[in-house]
PDB file of N, CA and C in Angstrom:
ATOM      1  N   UNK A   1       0.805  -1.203   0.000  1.00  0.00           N
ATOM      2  CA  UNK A   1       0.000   0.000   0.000  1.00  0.00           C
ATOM      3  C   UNK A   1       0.850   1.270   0.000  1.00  0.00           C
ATOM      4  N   UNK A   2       1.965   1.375   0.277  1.00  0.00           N
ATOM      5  CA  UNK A   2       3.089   2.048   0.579  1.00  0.00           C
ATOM      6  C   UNK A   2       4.142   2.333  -0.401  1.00  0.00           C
ATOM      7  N   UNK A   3       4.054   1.632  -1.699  1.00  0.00           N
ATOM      8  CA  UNK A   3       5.243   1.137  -2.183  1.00  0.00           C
ATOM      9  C   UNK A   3       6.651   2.380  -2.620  1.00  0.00           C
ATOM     10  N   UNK A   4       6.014   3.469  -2.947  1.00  0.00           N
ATOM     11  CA  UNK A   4       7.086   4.759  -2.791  1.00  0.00           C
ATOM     12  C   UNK A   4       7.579   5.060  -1.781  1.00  0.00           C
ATOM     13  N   UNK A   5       7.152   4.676  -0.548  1.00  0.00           N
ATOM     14  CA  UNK A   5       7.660   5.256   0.780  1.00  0.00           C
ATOM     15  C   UNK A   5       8.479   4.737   1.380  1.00  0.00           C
ATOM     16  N   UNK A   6       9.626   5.991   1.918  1.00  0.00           N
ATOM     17  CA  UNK A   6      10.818   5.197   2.241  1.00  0.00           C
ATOM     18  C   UNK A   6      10.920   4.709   4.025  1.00  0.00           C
ATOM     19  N   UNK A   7      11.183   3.605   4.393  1.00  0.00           N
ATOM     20  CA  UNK A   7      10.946   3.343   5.806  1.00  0.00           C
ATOM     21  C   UNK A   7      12.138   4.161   6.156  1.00  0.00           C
ATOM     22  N   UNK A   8      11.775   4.946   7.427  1.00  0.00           N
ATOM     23  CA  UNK A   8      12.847   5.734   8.134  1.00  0.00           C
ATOM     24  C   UNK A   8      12.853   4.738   9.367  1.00  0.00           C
ATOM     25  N   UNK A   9      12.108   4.047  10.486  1.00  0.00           N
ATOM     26  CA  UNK A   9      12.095   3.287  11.293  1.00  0.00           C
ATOM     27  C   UNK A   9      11.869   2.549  12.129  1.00  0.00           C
ATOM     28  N   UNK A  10      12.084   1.324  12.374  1.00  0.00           N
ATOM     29  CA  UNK A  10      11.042   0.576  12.846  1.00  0.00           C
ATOM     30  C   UNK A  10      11.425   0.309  14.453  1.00  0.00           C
ATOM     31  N   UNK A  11      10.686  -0.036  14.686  1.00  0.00           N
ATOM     32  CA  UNK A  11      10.600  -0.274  16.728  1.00  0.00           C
ATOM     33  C   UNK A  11       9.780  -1.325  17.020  1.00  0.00           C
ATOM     34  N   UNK A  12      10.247  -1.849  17.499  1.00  0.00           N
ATOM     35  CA  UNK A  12       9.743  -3.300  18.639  1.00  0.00           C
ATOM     36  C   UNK A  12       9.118  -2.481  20.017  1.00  0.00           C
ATOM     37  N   UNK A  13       8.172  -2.852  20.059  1.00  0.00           N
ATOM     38  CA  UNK A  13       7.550  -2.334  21.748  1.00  0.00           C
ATOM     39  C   UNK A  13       7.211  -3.592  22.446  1.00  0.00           C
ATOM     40  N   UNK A  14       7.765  -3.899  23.231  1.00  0.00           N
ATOM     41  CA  UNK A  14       7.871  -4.737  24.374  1.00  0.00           C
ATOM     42  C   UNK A  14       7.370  -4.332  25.671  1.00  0.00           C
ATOM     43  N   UNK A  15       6.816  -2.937  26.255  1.00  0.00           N
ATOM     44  CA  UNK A  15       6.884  -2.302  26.941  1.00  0.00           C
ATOM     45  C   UNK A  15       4.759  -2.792  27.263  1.00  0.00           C
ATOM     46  N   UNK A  16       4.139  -2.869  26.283  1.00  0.00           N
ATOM     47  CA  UNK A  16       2.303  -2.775  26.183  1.00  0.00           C
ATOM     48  C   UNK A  16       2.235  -4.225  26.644  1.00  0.00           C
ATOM     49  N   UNK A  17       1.201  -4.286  27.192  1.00  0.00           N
ATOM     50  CA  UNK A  17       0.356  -5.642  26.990  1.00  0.00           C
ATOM     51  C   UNK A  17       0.282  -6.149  25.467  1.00  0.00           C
ATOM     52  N   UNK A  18      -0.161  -5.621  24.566  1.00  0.00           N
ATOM     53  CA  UNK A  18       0.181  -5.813  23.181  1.00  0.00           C
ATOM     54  C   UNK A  18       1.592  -5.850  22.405  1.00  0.00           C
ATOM     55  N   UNK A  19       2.287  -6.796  22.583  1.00  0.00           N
ATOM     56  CA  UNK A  19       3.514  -6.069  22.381  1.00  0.00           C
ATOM     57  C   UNK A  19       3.538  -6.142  20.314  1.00  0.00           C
ATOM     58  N   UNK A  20       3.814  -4.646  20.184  1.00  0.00           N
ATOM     59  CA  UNK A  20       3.871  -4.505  18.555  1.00  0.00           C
ATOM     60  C   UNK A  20       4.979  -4.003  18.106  1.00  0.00           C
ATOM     61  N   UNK A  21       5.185  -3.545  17.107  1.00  0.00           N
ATOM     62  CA  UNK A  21       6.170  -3.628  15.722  1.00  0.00           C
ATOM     63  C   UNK A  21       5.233  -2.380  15.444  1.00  0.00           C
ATOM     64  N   UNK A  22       6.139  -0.934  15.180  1.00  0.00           N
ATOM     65  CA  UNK A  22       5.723   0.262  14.391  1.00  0.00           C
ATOM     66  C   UNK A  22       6.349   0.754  13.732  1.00  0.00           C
ATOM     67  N   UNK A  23       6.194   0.579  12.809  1.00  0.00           N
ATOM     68  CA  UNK A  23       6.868   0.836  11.241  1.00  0.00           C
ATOM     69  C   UNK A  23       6.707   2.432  10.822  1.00  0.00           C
ATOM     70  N   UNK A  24       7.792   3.340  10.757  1.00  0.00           N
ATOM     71  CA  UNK A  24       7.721   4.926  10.540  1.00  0.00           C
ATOM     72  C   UNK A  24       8.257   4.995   9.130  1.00  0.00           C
ATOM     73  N   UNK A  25       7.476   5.508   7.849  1.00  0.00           N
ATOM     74  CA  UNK A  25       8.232   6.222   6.702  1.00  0.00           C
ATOM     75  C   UNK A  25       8.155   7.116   6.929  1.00  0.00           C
ATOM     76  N   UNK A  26       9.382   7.719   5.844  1.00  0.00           N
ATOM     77  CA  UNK A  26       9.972   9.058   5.801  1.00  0.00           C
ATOM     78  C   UNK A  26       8.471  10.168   5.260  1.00  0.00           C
ATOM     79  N   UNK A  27       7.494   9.911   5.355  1.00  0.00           N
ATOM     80  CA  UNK A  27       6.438  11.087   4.816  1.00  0.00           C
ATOM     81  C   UNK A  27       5.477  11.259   6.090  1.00  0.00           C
ATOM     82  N   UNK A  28       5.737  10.706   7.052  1.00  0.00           N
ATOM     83  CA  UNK A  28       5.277  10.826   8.475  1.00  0.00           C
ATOM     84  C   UNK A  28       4.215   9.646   8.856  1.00  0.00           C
ATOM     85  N   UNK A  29       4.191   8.772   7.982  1.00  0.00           N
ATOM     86  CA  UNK A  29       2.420   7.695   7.904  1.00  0.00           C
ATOM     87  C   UNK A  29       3.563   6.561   8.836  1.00  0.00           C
ATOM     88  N   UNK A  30       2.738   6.535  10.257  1.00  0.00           N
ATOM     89  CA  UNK A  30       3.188   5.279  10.995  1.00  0.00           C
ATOM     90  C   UNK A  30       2.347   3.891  10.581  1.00  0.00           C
ATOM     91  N   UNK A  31       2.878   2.968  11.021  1.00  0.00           N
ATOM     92  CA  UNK A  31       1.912   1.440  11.423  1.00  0.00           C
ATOM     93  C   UNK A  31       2.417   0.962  12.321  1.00  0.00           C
ATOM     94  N   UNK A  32       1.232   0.477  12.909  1.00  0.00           N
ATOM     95  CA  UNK A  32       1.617  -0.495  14.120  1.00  0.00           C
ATOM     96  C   UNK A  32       1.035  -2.039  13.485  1.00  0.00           C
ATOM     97  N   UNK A  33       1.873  -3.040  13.825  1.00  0.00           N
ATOM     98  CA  UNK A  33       1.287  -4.406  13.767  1.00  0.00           C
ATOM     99  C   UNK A  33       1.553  -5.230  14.820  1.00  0.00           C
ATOM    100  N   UNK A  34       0.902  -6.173  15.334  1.00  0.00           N
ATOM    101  CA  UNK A  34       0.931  -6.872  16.343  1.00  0.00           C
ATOM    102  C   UNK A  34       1.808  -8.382  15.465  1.00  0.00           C
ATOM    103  N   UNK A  35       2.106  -9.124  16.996  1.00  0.00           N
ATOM    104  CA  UNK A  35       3.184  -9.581  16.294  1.00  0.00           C
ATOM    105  C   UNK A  35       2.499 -11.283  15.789  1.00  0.00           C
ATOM    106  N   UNK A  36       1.247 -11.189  14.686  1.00  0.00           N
ATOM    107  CA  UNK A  36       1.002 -11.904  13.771  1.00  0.00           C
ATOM    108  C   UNK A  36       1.190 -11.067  12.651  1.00  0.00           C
ATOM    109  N   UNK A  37       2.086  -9.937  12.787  1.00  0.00           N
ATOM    110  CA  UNK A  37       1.950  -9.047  11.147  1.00  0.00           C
ATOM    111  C   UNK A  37       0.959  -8.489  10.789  1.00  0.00           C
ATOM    112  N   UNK A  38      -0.441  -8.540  11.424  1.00  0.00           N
ATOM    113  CA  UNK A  38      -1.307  -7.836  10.928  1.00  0.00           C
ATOM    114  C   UNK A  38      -1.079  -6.117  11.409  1.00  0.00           C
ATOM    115  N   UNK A  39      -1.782  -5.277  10.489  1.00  0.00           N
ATOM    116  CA  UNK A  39      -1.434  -4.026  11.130  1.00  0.00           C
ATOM    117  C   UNK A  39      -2.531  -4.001  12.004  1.00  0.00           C
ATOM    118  N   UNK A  40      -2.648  -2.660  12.951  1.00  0.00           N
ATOM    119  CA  UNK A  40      -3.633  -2.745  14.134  1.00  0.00           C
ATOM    120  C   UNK A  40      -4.164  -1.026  14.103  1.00  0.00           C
ATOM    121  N   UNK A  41      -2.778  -0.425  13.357  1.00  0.00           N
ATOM    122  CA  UNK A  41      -3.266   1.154  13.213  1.00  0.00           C
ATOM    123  C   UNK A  41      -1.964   1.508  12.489  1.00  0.00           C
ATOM    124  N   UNK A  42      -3.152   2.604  11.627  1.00  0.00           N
ATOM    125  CA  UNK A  42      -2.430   3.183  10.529  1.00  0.00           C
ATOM    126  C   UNK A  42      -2.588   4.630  10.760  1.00  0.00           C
ATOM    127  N   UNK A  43      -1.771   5.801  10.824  1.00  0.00           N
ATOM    128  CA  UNK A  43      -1.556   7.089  11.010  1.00  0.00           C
ATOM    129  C   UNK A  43      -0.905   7.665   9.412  1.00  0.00           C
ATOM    130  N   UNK A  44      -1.623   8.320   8.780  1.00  0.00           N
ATOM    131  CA  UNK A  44      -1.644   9.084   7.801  1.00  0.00           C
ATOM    132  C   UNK A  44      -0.840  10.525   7.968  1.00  0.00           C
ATOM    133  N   UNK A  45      -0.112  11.620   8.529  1.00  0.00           N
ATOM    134  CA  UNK A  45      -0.117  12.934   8.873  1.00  0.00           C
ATOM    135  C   UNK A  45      -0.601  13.718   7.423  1.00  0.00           C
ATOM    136  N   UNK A  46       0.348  13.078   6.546  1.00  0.00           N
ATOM    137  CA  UNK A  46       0.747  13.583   5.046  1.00  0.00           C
ATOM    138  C   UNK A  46      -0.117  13.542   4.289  1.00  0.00           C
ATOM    139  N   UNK A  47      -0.838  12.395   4.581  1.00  0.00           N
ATOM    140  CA  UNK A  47      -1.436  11.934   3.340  1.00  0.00           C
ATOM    141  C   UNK A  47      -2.822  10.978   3.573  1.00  0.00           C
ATOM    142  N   UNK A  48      -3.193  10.379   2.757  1.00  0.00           N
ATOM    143  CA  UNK A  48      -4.763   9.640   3.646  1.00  0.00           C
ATOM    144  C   UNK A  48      -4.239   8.077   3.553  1.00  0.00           C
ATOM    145  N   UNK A  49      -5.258   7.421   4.314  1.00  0.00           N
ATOM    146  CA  UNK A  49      -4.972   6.324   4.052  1.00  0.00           C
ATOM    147  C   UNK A  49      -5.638   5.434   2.737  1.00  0.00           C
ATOM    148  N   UNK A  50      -4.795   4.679   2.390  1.00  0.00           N
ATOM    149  CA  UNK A  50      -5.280   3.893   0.942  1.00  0.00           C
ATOM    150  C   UNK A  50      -6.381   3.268   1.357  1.00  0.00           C
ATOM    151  N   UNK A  51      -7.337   3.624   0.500  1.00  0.00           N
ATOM    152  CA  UNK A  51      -8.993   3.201   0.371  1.00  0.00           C
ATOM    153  C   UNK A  51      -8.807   1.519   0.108  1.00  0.00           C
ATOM    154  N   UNK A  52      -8.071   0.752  -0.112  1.00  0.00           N
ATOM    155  CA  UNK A  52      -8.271  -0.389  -0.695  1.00  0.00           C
ATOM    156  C   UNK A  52      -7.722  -1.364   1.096  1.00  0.00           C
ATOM    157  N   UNK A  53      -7.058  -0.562   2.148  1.00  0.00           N
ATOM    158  CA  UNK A  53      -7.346  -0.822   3.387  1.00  0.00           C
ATOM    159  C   UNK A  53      -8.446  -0.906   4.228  1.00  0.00           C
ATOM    160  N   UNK A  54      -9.391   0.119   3.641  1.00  0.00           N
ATOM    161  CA  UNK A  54     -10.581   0.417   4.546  1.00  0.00           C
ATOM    162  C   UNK A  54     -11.739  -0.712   4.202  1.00  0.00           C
ATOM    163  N   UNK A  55     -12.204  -0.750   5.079  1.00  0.00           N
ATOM    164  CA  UNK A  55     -13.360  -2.076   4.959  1.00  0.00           C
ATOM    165  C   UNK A  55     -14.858  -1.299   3.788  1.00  0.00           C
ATOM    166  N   UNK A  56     -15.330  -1.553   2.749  1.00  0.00           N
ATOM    167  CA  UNK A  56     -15.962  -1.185   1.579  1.00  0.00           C
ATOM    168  C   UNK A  56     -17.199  -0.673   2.435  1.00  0.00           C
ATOM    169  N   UNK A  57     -17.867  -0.884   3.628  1.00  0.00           N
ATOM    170  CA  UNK A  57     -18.887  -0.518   4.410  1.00  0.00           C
ATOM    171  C   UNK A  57     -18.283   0.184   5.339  1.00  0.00           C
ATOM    172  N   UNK A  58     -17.106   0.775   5.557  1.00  0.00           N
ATOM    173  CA  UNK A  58     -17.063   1.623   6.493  1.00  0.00           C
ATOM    174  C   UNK A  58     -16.630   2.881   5.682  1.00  0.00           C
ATOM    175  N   UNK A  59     -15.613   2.553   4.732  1.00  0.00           N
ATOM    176  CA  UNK A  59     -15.576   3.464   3.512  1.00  0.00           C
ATOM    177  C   UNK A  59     -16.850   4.505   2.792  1.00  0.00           C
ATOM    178  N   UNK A  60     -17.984   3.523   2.499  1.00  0.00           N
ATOM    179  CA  UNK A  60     -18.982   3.595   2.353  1.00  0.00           C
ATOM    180  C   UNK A  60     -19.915   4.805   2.924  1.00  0.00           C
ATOM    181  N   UNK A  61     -19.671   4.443   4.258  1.00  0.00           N
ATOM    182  CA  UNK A  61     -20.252   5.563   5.468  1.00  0.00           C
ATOM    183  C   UNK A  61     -19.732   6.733   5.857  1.00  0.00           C
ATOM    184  N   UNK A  62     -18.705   6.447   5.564  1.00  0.00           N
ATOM    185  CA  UNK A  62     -17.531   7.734   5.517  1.00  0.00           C
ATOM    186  C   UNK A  62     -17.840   8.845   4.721  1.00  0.00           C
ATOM    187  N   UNK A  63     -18.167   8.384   3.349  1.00  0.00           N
ATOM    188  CA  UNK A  63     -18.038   9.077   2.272  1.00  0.00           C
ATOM    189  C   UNK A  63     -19.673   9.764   1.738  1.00  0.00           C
ATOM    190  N   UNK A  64     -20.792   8.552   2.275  1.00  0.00           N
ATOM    191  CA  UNK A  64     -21.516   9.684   2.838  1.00  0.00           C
ATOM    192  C   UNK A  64     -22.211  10.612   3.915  1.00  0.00           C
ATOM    193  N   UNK A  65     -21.649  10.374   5.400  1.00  0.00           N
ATOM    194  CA  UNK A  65     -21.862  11.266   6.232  1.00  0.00           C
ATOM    195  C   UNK A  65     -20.824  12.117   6.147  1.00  0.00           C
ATOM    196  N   UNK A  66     -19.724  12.094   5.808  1.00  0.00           N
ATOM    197  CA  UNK A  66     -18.659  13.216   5.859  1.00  0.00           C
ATOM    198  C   UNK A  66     -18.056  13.220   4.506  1.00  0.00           C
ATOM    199  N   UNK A  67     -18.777  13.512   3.362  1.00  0.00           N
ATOM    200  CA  UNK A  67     -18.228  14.032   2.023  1.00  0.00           C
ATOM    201  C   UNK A  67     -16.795  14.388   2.100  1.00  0.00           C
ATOM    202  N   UNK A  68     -16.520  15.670   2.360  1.00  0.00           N
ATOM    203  CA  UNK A  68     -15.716  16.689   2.197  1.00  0.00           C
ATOM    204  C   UNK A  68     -14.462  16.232   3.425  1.00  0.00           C
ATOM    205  N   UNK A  69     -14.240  15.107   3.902  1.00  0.00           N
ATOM    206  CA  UNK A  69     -13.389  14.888   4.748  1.00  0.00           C
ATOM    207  C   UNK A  69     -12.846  14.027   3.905  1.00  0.00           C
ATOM    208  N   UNK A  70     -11.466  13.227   4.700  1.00  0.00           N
ATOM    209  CA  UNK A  70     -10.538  12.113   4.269  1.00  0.00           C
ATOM    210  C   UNK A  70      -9.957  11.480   5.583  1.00  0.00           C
ATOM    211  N   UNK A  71      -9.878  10.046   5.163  1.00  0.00           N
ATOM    212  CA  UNK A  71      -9.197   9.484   6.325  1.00  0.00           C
ATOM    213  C   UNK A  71      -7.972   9.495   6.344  1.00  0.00           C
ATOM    214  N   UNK A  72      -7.555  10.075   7.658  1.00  0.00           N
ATOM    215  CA  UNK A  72      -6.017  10.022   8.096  1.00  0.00           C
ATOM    216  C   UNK A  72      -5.806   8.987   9.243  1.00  0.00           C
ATOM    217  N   UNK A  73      -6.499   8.193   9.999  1.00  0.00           N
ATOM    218  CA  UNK A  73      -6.059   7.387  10.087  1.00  0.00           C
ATOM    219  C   UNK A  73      -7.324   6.057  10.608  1.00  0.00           C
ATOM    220  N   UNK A  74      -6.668   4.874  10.721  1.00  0.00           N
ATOM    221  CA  UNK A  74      -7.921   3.819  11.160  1.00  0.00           C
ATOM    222  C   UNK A  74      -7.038   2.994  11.682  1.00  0.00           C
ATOM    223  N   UNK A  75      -8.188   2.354  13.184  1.00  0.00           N
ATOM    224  CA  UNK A  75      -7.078   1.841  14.054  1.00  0.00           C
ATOM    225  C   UNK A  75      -8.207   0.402  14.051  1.00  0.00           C
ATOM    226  N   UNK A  76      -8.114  -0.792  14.379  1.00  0.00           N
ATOM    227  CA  UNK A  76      -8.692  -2.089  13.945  1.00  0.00           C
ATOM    228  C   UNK A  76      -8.241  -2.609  15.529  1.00  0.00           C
ATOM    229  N   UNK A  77      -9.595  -3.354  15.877  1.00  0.00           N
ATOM    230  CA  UNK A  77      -9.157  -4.531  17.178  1.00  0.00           C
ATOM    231  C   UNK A  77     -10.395  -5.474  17.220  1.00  0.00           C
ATOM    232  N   UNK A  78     -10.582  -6.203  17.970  1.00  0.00           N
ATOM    233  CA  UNK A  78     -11.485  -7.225  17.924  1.00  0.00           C
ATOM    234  C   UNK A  78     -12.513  -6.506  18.337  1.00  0.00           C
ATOM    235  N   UNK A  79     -12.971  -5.480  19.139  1.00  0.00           N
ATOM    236  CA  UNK A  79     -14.069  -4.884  19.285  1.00  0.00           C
ATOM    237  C   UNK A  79     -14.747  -4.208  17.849  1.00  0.00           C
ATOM    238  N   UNK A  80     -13.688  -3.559  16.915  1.00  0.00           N
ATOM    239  CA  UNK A  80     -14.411  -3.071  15.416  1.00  0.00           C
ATOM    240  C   UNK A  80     -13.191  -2.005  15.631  1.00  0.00           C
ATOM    241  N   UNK A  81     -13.861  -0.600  14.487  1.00  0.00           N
ATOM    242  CA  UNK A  81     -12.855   0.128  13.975  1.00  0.00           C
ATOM    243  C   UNK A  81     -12.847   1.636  15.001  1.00  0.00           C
ATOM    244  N   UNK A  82     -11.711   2.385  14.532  1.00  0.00           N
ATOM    245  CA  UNK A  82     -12.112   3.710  14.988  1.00  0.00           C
ATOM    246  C   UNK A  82     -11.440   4.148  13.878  1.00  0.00           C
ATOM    247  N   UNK A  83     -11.873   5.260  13.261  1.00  0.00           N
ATOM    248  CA  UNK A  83     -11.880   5.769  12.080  1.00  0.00           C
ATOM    249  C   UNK A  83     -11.252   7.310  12.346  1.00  0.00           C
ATOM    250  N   UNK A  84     -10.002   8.286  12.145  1.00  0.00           N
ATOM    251  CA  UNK A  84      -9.921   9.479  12.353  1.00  0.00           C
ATOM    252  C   UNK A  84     -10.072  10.299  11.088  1.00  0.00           C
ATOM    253  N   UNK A  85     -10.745  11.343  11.322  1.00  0.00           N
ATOM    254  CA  UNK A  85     -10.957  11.929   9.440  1.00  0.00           C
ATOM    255  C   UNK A  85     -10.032  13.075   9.534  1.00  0.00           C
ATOM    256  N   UNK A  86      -9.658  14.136   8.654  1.00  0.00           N
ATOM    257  CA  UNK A  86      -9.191  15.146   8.737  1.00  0.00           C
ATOM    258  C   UNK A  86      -9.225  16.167   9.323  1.00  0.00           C
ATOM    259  N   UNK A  87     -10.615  16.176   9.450  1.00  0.00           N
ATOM    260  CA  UNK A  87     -10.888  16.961  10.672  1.00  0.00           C
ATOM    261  C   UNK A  87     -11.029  17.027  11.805  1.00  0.00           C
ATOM    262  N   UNK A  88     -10.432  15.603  12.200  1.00  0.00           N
ATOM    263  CA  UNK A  88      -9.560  15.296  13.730  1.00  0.00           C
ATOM    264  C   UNK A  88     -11.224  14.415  14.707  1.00  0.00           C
ATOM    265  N   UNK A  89     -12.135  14.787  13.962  1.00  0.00           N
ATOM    266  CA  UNK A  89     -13.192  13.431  14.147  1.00  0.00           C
ATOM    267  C   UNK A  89     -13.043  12.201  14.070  1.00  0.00           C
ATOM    268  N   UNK A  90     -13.797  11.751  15.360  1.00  0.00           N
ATOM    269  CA  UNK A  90     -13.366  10.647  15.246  1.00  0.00           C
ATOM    270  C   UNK A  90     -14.737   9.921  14.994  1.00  0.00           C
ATOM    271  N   UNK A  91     -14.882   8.234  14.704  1.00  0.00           N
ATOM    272  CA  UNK A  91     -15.632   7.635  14.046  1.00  0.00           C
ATOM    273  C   UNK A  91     -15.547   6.288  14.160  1.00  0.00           C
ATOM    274  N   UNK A  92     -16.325   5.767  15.480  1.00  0.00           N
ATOM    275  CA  UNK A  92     -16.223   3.827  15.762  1.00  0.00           C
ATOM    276  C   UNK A  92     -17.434   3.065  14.787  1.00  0.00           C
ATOM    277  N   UNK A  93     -16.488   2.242  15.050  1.00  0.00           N
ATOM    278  CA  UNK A  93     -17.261   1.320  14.093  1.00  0.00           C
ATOM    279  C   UNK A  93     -17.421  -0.284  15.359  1.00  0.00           C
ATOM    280  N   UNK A  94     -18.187  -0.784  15.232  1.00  0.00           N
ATOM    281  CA  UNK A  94     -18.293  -2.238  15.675  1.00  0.00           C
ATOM    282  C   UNK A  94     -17.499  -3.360  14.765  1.00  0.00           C
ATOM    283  N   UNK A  95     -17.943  -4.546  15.546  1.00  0.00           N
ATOM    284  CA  UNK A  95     -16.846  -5.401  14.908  1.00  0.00           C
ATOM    285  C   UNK A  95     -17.653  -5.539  13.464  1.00  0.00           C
ATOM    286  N   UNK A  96     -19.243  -5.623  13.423  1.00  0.00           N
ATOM    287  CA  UNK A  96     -19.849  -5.498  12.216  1.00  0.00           C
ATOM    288  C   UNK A  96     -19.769  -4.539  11.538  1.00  0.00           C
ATOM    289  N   UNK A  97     -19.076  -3.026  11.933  1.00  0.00           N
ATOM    290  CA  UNK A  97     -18.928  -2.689  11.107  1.00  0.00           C
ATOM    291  C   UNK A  97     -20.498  -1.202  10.723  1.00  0.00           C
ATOM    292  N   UNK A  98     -20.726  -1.130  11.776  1.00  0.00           N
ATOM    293  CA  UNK A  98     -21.965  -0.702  12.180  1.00  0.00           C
ATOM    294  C   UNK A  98     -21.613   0.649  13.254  1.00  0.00           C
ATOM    295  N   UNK A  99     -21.859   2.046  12.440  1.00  0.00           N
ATOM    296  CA  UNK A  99     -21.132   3.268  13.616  1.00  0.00           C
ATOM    297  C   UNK A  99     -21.663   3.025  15.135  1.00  0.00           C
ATOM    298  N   UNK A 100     -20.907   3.165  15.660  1.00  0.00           N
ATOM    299  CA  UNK A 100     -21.518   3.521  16.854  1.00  0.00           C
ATOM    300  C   UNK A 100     -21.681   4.603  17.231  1.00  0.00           C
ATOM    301  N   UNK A 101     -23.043   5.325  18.097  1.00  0.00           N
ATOM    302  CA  UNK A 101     -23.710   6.452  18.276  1.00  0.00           C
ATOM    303  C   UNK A 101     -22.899   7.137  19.476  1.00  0.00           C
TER     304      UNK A 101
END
């Protein structure tokens, strides 16, 4: 999803109950992945996150309650999503995938 971006650096956290792997490129977009490799959260500063990450029904909802926004970042756990838009809103989702109020 990344493929121009240059990794500036990665870190082992040992320190969480979760212990993860956060991957920093040089254009400011972090990831965190837990240590099956999946990512767990993606931080955009620069730029949005690639639509072909976002789940097609949360995408979906995004695009029409908040038109004129973009996602900068989405964080994933077994409870569902939390969604941050540009305008520093934030936006849960359930594990279905279903906003929460």
């Amino acid at each position: 999803y990344f493929p121009n971006d240059r990794i500036a650096e990665i870190r082992y956290d040992s320190d969480t109950f979760d212990k993860t792997y956060e991957v920093k490129f040089s254009n400011g977009t972090t990831i965190d992945f837990n240590l099956k490799g999946d990512w767990t959260d993606i931080e955009c500063t620069r730029a949005t996150v690639p639509s072909e990450i976002i789940p097609v029904k949360i995408r979906s909802d995004i695009e029409q309650r908040y038109p004129k926004q973009v996602i900068r970042g989405i964080e994933r756990s077994q409870k569902g999503y939390e969604i941050e838009l540009s305008n520093g809103h934030e936006v849960k989702y359930d594990s279905r995938m279903t906003p929460i109020r």
